[in-house]
Each structure stands twice: as C-alpha cells, then as structure tokens.
N, C-alpha and C. Protein backbone atom coordinates (compact mmCIF):
# COMPACT_ATOMS: atom_id res chain seq x y z
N UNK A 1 -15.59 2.12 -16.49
CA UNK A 1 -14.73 1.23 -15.69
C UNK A 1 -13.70 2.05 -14.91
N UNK A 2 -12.83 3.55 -15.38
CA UNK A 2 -12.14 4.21 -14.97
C UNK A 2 -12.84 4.74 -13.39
N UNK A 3 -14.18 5.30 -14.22
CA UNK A 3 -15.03 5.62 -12.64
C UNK A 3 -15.16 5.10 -11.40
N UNK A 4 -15.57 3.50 -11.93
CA UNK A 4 -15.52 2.50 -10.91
C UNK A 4 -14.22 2.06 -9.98
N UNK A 5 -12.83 2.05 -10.95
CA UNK A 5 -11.95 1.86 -10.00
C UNK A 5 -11.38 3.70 -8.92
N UNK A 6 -12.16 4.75 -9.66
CA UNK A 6 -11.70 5.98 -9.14
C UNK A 6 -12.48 5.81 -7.44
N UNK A 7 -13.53 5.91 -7.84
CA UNK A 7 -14.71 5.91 -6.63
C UNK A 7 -13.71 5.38 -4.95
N UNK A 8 -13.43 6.36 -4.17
CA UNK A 8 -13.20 5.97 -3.16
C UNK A 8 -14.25 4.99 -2.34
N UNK A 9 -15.54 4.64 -2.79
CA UNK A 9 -16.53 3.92 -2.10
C UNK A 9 -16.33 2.53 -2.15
N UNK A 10 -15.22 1.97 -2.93
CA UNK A 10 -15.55 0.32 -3.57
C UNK A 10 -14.77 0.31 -2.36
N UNK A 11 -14.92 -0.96 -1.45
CA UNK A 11 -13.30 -1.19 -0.47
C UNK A 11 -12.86 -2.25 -0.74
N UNK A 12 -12.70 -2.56 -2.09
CA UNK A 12 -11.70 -3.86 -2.84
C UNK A 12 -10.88 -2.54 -2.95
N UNK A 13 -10.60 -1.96 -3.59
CA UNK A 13 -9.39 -0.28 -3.67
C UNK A 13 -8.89 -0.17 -2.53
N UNK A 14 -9.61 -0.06 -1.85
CA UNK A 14 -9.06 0.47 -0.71
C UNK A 14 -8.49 -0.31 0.30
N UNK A 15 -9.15 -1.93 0.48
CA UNK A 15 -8.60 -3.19 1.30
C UNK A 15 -7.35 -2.85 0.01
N UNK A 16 -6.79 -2.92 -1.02
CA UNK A 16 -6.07 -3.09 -2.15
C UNK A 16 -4.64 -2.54 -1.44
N UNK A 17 -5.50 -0.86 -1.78
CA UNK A 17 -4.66 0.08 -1.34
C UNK A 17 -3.35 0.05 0.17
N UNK A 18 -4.30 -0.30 0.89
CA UNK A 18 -3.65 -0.84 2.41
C UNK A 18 -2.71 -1.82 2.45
N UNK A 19 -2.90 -2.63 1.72
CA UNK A 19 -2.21 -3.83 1.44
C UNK A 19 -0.77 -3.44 0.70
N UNK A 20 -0.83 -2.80 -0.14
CA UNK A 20 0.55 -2.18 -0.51
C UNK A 20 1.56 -1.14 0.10
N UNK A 21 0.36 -0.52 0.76
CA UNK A 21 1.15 0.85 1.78
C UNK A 21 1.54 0.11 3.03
N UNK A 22 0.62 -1.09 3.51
CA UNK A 22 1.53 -1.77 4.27
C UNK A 22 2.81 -2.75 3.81
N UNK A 23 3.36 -3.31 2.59
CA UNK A 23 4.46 -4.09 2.38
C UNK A 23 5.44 -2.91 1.52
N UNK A 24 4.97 -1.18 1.80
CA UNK A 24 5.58 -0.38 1.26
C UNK A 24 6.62 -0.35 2.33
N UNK A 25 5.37 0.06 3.09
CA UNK A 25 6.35 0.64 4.97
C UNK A 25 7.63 -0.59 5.15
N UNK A 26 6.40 -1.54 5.42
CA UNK A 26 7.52 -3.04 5.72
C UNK A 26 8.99 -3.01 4.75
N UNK A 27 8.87 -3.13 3.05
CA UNK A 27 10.04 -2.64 3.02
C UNK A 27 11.01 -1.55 3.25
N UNK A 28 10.37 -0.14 3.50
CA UNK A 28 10.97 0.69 3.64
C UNK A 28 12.03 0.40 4.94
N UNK A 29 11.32 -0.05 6.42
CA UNK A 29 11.34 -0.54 7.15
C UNK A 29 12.89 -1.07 7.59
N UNK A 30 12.70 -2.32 6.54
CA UNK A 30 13.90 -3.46 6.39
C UNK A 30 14.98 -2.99 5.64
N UNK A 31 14.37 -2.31 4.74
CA UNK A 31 15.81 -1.24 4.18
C UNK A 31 16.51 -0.20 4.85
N UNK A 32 15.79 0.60 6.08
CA UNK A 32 16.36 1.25 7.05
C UNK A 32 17.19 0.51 8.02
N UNK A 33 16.67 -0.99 8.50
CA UNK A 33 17.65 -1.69 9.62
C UNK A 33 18.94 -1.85 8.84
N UNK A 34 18.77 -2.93 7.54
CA UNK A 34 19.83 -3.35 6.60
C UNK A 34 20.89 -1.85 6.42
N UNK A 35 20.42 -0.72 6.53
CA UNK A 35 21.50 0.55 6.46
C UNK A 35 22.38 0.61 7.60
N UNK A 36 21.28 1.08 8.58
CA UNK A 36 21.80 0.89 9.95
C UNK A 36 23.16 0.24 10.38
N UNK A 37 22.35 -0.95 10.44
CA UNK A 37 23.34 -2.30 10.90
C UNK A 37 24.70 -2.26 9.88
C-alpha cells in the first residue's frame, strides 16, 4: 500500500498533490497582502 501511494504514476497523488500546493500558495499569498497592508 506504501508503494502504491509512493508511485508517482497514480494521478489521484498527484491531482491530490496540486490541490494543496495550490491553497498552500493561496494562503501564503493572503498572508503576504494581510502584512503588507
């Protein structure tokens, strides 16, 4: 089961993956304006 989620080939991981690195950025994002301002 370790294998299966390692395997860069599944793209449930990887649609997964994207999905967090994008609401990573997004907050990073909103925490840079909120400084800013």
């Amino acid at each position: 089961m370790i294998e299966l989620g390692m395997r860069p080939s599944v793209p449930k991981s990887g649609k997964l993956l994207q999905i967090v690195y994008a609401c990573v950025r997004m907050r990073t994002e909103y925490e840079v304006k909120t400084k800013n301002s």
